[in-house]
PDB file of N, CA and C in Angstrom:
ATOM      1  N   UNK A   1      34.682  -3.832  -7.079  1.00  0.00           N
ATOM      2  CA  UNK A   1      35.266  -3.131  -8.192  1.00  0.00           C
ATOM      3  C   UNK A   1      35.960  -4.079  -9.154  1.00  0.00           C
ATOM      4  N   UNK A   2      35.991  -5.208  -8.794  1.00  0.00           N
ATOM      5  CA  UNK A   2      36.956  -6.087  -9.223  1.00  0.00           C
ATOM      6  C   UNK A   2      35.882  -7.570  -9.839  1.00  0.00           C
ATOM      7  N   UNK A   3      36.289  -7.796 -10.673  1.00  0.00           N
ATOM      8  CA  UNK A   3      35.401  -9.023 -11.488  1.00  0.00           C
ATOM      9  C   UNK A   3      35.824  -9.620 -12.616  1.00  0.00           C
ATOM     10  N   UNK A   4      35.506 -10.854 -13.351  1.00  0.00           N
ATOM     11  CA  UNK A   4      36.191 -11.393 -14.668  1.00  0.00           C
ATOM     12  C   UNK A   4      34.782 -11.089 -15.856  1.00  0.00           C
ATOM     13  N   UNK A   5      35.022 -10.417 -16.497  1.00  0.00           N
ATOM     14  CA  UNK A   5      33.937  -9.989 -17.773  1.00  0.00           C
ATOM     15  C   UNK A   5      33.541 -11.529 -18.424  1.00  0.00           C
ATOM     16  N   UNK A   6      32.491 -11.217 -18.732  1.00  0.00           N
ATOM     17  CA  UNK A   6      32.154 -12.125 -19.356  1.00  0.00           C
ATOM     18  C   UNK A   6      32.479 -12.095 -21.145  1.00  0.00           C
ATOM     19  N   UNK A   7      32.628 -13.564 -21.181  1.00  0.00           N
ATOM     20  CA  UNK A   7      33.107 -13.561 -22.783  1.00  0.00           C
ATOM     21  C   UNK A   7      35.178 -13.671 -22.746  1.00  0.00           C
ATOM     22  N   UNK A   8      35.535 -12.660 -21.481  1.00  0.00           N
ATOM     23  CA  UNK A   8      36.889 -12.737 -21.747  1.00  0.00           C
ATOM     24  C   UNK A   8      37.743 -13.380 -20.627  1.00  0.00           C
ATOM     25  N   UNK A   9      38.518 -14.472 -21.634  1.00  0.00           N
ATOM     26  CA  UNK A   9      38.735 -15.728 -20.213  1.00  0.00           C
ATOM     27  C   UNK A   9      40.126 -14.983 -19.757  1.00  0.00           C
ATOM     28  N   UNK A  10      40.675 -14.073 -20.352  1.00  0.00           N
ATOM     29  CA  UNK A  10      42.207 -13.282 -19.373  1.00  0.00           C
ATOM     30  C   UNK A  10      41.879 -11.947 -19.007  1.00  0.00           C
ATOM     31  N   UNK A  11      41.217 -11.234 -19.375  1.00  0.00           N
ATOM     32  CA  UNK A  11      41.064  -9.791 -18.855  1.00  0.00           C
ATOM     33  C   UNK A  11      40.098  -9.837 -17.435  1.00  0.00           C
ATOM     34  N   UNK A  12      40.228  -9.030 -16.602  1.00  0.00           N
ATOM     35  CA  UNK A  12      39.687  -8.623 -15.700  1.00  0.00           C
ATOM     36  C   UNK A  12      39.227  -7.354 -15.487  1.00  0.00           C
ATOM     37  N   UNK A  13      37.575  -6.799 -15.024  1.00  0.00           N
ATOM     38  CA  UNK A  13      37.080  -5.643 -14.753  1.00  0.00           C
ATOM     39  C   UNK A  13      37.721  -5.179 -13.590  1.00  0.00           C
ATOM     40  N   UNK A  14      38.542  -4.287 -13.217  1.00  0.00           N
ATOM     41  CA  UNK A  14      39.083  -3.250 -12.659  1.00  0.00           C
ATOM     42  C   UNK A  14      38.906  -2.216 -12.184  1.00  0.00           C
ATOM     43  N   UNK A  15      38.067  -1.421 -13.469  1.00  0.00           N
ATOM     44  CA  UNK A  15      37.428   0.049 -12.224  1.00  0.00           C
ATOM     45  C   UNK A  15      36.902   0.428 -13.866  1.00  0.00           C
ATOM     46  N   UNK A  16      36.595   1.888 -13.893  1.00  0.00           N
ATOM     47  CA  UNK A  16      35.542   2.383 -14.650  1.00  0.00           C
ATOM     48  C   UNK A  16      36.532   3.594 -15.580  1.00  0.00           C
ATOM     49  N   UNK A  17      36.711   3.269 -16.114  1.00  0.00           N
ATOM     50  CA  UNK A  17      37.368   4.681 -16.849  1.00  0.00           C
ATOM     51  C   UNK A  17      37.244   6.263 -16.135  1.00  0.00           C
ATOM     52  N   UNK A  18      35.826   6.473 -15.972  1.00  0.00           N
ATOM     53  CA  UNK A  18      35.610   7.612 -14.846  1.00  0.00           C
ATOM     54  C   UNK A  18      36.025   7.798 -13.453  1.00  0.00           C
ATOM     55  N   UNK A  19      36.569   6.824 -12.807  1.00  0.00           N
ATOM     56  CA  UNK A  19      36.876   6.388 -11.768  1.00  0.00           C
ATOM     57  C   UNK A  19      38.597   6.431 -11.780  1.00  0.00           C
ATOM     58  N   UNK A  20      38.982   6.584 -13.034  1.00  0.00           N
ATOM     59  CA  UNK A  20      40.398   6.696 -12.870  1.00  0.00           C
ATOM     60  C   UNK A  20      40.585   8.405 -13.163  1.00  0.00           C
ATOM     61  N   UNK A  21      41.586   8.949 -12.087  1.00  0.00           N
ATOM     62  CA  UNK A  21      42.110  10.447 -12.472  1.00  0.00           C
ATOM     63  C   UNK A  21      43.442  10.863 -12.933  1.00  0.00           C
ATOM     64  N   UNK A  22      43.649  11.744 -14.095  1.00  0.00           N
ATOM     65  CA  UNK A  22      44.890  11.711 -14.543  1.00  0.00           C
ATOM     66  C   UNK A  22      46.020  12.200 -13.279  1.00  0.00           C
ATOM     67  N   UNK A  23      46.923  10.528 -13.140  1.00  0.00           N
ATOM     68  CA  UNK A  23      48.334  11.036 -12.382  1.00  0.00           C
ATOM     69  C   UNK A  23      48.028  10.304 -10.951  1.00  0.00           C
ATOM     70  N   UNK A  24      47.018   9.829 -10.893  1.00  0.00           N
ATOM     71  CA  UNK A  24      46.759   9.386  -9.642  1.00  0.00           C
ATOM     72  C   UNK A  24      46.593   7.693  -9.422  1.00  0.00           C
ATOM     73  N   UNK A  25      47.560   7.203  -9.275  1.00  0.00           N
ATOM     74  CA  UNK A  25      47.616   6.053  -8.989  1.00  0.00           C
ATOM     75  C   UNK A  25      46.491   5.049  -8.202  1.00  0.00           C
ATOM     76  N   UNK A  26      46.037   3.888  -8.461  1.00  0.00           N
ATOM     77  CA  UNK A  26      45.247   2.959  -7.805  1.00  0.00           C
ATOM     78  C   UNK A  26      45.553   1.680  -7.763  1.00  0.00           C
ATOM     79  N   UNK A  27      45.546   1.119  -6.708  1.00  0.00           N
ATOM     80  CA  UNK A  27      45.661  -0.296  -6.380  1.00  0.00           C
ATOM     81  C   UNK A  27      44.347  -1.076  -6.551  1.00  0.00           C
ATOM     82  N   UNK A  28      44.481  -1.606  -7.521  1.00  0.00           N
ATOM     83  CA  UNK A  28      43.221  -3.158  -7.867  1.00  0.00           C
ATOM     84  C   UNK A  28      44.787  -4.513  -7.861  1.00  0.00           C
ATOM     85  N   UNK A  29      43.390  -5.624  -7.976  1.00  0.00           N
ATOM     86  CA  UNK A  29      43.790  -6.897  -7.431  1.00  0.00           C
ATOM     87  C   UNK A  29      43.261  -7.707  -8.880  1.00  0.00           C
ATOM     88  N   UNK A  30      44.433  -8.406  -9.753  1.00  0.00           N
ATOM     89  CA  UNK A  30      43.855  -9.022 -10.645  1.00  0.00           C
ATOM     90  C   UNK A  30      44.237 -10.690 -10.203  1.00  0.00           C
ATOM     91  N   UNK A  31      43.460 -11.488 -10.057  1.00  0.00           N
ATOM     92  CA  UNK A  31      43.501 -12.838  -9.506  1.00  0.00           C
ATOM     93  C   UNK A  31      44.144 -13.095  -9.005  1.00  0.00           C
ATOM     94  N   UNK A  32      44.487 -12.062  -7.134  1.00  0.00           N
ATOM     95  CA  UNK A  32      45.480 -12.315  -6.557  1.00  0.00           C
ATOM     96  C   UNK A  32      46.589 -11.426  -6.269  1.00  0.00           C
ATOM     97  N   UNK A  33      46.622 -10.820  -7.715  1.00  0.00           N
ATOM     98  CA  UNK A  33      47.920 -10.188  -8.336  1.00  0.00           C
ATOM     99  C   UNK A  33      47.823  -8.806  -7.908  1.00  0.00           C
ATOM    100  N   UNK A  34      48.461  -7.899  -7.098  1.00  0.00           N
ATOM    101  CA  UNK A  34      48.001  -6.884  -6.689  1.00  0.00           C
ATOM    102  C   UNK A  34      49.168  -5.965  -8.277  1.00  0.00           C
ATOM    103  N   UNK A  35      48.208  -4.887  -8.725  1.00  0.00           N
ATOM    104  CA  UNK A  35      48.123  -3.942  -9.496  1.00  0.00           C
ATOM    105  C   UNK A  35      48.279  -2.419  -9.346  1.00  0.00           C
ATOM    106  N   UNK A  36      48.961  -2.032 -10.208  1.00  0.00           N
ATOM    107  CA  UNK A  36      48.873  -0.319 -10.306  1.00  0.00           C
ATOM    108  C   UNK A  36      48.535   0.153 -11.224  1.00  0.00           C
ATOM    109  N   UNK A  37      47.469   0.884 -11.540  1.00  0.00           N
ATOM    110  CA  UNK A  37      46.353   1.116 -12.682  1.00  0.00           C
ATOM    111  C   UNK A  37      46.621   2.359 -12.647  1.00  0.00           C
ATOM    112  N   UNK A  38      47.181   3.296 -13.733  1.00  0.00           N
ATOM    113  CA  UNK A  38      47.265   4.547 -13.772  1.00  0.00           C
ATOM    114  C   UNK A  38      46.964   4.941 -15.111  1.00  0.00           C
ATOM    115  N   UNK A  39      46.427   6.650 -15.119  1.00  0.00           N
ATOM    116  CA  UNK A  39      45.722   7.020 -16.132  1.00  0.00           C
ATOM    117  C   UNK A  39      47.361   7.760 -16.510  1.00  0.00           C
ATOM    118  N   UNK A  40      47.706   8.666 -17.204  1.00  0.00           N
ATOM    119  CA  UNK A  40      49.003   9.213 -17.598  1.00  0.00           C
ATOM    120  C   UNK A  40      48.970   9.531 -18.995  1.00  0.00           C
ATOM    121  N   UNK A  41      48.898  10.872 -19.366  1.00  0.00           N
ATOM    122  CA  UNK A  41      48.976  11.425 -20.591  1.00  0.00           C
ATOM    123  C   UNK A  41      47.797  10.644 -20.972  1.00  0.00           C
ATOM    124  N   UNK A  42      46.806  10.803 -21.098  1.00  0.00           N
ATOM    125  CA  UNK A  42      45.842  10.313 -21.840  1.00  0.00           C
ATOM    126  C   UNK A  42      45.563   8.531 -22.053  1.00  0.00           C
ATOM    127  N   UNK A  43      46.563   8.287 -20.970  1.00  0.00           N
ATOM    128  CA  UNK A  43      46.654   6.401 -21.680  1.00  0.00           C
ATOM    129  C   UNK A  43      46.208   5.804 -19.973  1.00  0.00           C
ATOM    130  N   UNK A  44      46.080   4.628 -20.306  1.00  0.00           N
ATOM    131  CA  UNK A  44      45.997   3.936 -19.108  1.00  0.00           C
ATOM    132  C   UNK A  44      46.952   2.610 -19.018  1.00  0.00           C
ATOM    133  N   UNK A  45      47.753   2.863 -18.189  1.00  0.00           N
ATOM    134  CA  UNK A  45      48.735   1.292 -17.677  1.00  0.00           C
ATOM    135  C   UNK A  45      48.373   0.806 -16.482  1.00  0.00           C
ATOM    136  N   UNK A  46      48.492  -0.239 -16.822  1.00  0.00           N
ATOM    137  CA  UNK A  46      48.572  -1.095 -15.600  1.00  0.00           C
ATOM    138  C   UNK A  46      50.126  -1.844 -15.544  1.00  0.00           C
ATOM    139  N   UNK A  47      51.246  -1.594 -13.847  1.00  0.00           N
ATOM    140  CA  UNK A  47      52.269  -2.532 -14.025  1.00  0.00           C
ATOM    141  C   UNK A  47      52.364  -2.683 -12.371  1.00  0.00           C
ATOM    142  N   UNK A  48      53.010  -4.349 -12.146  1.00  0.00           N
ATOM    143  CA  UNK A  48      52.953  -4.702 -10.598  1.00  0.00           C
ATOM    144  C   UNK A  48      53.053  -3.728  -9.690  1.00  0.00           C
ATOM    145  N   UNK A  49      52.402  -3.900  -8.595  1.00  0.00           N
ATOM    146  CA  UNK A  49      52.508  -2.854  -7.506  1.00  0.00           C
ATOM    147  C   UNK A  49      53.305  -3.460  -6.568  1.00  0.00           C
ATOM    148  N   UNK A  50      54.336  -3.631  -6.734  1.00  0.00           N
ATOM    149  CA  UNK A  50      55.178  -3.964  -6.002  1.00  0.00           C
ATOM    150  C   UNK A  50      56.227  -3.220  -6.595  1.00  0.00           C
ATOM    151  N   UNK A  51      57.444  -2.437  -5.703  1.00  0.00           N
ATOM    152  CA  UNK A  51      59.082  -1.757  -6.157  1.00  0.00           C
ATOM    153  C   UNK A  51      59.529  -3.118  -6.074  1.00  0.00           C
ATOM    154  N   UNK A  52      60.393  -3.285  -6.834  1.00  0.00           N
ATOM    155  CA  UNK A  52      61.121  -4.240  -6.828  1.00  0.00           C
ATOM    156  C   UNK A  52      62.878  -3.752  -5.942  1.00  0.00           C
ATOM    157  N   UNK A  53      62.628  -3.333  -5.698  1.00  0.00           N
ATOM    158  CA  UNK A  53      63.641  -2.805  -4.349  1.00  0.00           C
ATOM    159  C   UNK A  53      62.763  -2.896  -3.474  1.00  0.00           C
ATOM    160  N   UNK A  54      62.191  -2.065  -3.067  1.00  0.00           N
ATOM    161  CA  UNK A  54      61.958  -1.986  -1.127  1.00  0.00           C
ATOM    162  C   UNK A  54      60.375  -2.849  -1.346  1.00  0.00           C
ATOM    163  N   UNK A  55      60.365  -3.129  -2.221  1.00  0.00           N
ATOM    164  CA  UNK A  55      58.707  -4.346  -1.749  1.00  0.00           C
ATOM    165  C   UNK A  55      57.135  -3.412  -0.969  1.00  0.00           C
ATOM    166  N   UNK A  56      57.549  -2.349  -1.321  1.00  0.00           N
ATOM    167  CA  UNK A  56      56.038  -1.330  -1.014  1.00  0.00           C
ATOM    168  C   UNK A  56      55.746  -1.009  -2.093  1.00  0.00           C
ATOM    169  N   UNK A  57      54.000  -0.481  -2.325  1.00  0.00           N
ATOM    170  CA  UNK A  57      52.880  -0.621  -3.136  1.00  0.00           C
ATOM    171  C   UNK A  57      53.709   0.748  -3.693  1.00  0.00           C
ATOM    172  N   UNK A  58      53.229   0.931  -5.324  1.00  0.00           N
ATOM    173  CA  UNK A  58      53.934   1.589  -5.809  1.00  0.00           C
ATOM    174  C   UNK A  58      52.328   2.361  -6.341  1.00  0.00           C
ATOM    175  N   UNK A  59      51.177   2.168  -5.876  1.00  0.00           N
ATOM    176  CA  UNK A  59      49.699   2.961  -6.210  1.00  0.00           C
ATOM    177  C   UNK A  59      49.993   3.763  -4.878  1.00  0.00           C
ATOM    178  N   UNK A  60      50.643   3.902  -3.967  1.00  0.00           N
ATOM    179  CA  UNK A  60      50.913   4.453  -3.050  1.00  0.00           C
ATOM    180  C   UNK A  60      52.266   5.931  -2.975  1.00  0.00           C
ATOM    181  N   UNK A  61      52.510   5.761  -4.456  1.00  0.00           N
ATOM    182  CA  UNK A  61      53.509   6.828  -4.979  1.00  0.00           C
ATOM    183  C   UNK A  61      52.994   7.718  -5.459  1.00  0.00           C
ATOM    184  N   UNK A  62      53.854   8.771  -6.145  1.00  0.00           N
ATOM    185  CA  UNK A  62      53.427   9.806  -7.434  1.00  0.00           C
ATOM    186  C   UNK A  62      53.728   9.310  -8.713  1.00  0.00           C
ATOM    187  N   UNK A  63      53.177   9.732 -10.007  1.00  0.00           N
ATOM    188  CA  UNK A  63      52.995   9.761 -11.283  1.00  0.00           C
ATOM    189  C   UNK A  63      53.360  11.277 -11.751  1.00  0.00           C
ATOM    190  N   UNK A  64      54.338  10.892 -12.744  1.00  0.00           N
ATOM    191  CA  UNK A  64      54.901  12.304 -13.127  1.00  0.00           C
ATOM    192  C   UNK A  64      55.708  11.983 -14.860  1.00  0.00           C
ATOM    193  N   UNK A  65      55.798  12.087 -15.675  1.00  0.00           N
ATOM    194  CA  UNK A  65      56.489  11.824 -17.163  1.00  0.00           C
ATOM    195  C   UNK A  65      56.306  10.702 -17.278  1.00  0.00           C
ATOM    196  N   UNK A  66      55.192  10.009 -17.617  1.00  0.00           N
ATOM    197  CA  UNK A  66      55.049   8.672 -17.655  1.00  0.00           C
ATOM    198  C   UNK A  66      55.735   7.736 -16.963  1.00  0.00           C
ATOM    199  N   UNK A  67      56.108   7.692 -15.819  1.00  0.00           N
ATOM    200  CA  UNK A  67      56.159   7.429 -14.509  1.00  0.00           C
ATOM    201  C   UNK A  67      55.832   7.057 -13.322  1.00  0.00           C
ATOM    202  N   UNK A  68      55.930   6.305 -12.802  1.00  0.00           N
ATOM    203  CA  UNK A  68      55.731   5.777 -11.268  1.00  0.00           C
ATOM    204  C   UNK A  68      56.908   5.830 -10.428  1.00  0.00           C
ATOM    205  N   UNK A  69      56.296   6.678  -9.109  1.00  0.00           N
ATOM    206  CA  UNK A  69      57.929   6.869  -8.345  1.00  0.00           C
ATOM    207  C   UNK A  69      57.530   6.569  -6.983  1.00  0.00           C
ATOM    208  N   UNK A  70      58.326   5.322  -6.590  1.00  0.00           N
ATOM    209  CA  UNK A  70      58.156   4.627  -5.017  1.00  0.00           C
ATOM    210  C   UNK A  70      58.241   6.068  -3.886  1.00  0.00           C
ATOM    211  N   UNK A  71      57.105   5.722  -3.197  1.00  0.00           N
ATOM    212  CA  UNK A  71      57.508   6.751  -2.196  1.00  0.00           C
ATOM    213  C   UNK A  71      58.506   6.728  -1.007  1.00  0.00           C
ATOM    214  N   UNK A  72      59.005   5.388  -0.862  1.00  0.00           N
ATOM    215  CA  UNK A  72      60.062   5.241   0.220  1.00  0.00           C
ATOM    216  C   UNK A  72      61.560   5.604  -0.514  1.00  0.00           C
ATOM    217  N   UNK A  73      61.881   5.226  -1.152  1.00  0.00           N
ATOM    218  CA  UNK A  73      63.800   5.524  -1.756  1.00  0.00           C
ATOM    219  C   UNK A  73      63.316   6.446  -2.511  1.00  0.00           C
ATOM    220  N   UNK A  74      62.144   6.853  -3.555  1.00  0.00           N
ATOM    221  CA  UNK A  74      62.187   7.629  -5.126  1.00  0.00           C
ATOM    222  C   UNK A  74      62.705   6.797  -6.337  1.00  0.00           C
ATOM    223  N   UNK A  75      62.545   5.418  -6.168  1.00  0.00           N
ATOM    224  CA  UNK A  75      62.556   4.440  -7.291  1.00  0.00           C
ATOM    225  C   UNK A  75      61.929   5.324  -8.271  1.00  0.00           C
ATOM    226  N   UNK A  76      61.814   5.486  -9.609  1.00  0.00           N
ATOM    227  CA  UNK A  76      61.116   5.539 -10.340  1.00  0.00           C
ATOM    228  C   UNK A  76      60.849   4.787 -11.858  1.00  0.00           C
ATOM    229  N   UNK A  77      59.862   4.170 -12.144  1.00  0.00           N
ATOM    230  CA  UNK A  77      59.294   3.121 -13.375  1.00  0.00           C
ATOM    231  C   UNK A  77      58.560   3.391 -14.202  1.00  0.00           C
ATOM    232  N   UNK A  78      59.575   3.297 -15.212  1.00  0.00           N
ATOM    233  CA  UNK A  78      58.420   3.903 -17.237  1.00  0.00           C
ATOM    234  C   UNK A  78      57.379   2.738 -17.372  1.00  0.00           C
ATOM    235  N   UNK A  79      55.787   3.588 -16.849  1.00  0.00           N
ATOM    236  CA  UNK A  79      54.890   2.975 -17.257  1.00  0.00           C
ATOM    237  C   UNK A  79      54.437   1.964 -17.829  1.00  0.00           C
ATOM    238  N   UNK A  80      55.510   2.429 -19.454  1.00  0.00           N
ATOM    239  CA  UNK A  80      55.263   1.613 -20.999  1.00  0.00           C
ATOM    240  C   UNK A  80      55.962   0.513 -20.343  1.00  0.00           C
ATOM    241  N   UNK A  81      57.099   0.316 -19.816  1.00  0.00           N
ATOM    242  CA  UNK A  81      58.159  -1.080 -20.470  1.00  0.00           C
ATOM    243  C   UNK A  81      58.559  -1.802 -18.874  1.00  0.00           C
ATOM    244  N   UNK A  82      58.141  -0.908 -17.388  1.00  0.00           N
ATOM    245  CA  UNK A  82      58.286  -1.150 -16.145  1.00  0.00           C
ATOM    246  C   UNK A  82      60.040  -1.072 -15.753  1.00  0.00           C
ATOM    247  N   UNK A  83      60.652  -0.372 -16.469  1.00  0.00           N
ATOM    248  CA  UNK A  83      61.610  -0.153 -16.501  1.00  0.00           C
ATOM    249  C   UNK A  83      62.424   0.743 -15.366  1.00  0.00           C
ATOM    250  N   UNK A  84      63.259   0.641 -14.364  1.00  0.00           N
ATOM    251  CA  UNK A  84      63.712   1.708 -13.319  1.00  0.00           C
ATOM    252  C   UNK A  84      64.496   2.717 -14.063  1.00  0.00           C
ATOM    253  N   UNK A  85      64.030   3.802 -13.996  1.00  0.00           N
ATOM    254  CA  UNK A  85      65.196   5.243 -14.460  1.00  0.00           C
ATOM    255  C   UNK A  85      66.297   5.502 -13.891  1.00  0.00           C
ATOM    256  N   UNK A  86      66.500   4.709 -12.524  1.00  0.00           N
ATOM    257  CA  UNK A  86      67.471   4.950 -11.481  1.00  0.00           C
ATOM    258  C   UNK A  86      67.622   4.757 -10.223  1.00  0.00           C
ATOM    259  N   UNK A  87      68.452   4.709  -9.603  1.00  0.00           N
ATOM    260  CA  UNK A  87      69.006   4.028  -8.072  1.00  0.00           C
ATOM    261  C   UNK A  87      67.886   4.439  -7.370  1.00  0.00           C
ATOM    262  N   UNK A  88      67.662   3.282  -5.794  1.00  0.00           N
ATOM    263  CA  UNK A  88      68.321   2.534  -5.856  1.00  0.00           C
ATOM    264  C   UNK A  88      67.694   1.340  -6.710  1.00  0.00           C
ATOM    265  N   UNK A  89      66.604   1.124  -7.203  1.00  0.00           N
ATOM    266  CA  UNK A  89      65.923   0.251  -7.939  1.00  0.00           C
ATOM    267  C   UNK A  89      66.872  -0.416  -9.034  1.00  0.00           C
ATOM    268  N   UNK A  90      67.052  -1.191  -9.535  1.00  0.00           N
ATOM    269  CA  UNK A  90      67.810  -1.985 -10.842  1.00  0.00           C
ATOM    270  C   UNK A  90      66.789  -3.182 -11.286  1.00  0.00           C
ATOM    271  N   UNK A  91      65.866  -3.428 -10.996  1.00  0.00           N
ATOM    272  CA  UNK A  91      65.324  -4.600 -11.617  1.00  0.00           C
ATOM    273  C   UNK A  91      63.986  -4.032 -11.929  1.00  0.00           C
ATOM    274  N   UNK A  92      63.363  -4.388 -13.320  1.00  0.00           N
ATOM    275  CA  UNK A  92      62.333  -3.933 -13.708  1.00  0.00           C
ATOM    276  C   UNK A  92      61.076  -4.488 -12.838  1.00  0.00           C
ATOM    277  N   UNK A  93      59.524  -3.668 -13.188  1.00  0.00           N
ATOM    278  CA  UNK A  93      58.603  -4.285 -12.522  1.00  0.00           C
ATOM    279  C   UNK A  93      57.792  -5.035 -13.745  1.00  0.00           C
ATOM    280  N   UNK A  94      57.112  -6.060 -13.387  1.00  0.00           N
ATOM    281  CA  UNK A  94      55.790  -6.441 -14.677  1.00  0.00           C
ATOM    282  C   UNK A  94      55.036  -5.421 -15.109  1.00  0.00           C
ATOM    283  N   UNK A  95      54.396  -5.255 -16.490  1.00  0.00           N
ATOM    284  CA  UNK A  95      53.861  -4.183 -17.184  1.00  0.00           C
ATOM    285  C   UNK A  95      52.486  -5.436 -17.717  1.00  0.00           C
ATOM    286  N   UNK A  96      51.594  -5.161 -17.885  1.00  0.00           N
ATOM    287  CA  UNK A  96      50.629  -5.724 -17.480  1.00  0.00           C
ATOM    288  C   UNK A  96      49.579  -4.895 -19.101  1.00  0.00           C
ATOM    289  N   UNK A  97      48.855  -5.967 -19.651  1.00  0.00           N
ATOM    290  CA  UNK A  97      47.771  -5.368 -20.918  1.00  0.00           C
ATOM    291  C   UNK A  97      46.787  -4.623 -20.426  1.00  0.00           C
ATOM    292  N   UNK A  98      46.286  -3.390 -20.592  1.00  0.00           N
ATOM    293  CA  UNK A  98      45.219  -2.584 -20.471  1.00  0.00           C
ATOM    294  C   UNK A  98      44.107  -2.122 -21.556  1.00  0.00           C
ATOM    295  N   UNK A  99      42.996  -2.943 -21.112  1.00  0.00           N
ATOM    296  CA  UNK A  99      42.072  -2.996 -22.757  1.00  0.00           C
ATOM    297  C   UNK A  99      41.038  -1.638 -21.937  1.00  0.00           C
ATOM    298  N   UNK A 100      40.103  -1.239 -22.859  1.00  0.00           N
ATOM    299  CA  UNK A 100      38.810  -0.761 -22.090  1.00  0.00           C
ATOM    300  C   UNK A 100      37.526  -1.450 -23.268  1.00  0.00           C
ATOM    301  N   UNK A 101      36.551  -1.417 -22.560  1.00  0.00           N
ATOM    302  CA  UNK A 101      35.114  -1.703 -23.170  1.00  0.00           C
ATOM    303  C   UNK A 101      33.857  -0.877 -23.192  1.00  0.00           C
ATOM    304  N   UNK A 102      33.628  -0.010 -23.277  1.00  0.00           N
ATOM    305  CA  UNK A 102      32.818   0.572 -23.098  1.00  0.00           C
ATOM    306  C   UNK A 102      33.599   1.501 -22.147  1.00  0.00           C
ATOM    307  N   UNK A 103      33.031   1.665 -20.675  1.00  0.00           N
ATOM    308  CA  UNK A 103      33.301   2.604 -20.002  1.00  0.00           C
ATOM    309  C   UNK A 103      34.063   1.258 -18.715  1.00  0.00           C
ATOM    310  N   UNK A 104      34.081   0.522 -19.179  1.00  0.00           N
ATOM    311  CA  UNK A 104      34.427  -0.600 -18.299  1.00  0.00           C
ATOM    312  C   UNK A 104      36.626  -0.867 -18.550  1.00  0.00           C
ATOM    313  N   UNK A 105      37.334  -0.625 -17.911  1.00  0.00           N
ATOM    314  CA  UNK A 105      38.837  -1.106 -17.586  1.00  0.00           C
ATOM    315  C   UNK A 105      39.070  -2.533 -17.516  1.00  0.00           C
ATOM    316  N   UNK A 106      39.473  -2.748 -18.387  1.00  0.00           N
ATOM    317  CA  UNK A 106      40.368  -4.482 -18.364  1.00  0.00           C
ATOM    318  C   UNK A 106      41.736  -4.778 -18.189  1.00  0.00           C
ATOM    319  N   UNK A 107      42.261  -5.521 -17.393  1.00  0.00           N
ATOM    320  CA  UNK A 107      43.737  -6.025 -17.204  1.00  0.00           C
ATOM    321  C   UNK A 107      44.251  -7.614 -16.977  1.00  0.00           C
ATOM    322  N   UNK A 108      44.409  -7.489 -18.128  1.00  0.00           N
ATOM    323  CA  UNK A 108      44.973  -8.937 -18.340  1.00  0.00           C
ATOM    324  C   UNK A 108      46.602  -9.497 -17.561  1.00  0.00           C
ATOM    325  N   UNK A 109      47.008 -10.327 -17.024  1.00  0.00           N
ATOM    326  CA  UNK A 109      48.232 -10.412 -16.245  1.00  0.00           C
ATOM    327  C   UNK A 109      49.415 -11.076 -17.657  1.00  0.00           C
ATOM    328  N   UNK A 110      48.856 -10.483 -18.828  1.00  0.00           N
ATOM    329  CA  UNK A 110      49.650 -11.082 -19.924  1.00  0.00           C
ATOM    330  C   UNK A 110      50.345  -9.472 -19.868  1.00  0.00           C
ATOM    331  N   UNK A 111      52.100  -9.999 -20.261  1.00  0.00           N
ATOM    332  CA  UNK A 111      53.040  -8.506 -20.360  1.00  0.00           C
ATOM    333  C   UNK A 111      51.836  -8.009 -21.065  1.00  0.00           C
ATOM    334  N   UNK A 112      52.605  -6.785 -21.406  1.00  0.00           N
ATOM    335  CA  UNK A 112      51.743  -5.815 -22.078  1.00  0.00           C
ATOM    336  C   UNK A 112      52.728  -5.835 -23.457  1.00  0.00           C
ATOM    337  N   UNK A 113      52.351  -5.833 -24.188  1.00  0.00           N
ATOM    338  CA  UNK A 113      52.830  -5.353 -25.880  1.00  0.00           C
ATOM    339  C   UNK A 113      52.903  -4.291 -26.761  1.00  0.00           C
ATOM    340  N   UNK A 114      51.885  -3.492 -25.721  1.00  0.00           N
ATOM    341  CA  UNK A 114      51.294  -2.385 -26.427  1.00  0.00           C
ATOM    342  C   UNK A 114      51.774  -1.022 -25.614  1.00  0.00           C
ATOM    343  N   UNK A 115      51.527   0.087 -26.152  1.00  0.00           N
ATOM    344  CA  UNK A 115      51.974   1.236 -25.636  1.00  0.00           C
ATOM    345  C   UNK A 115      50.707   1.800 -24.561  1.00  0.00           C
ATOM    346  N   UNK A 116      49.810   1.182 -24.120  1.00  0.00           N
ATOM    347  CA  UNK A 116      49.324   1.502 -22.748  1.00  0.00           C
ATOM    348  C   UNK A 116      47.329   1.553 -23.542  1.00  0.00           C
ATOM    349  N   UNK A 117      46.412   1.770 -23.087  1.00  0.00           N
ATOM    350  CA  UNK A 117      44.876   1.795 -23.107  1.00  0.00           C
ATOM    351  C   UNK A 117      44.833   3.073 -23.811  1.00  0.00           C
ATOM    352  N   UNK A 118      43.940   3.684 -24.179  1.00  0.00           N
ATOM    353  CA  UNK A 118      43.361   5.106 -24.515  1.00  0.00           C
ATOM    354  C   UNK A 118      42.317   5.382 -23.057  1.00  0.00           C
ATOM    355  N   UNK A 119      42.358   6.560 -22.381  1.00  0.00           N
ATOM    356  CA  UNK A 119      41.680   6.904 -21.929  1.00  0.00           C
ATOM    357  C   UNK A 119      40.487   7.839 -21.657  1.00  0.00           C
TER     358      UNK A 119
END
C-alpha cells in the first residue's frame, strides 16, 4: 500500500482515496515514519501516530470534530494544526502535507501548511 511516486522526490503513495472512510482512522508508514491518515469532513490529514502522552497509535482511536482522540487517557488532536484540546496530553503531535493525484493519496513528512487534502 505504501510506495514513493514517481516524479515526486517527498511525497509518498499511501492508500487510494477509495480506501479511505469518512472518520475512520488508518495507520500507513511514510519512510519509517508511522502515520495517521484520516478522511474528516470531506478533507484528508495526515498527523504522527504517536499521542504524545501515552506513546500509543492514535489510527487506533476515534475521529469526531476534526479530531483525533487517543483511546487510552481521551487525549484529543485538531487534525489541521496537531494541537491537544486537553488533559492529559500538552504537547502537540506532527501534522504532516496531504496531496492526492488522481485517485492515488500522497504524504509528504514536510509540516503541513495547508488546511488538509480534498477528498
Amino acid at each position: 500500500m505504501t510506495g514513493p511516486i514517481t516524479g515526486s522526490a517527498t511525497a509518498t503513495r499511501v492508500a487510494a482515496v477509495g480506501d479511505l472512510a469518512e472518520g475512520v482512522p488508518v495507520r500507513v508508514e511514510v519512510a519509517g515514519t508511522p502515520v495517521c491518515l484520516v478522511r474528516s469532513r470531506g478533507e484528508l490529514f495526515a498527523v504522527g501516530d504517536r499521542c504524545s502522552h501515552a506513546d500509543v497509535s492514535l489510527a487506533e482511536g476515534d475521529v469526531e470534530e476534526g479530531a483525533v482522540e487517543c483511546w487510552l487517557h481521551g487525549s484529543r488532536f485538531d487534525l489541521r494544526t496537531g494541537r491537544p484540546s486537553g488533559l492529559p496530553a500538552t504537547k502537540p503531535i506532527p501534522t504532516y502535507t496531504v496531496t492526492t493525484e488522481g485517485d492515488d493519496v500522497l504524504v509528504a513528512l514536510t509540516p503541513s501548511t495547508s488546511t488538509g487534502g480534498t477528498a
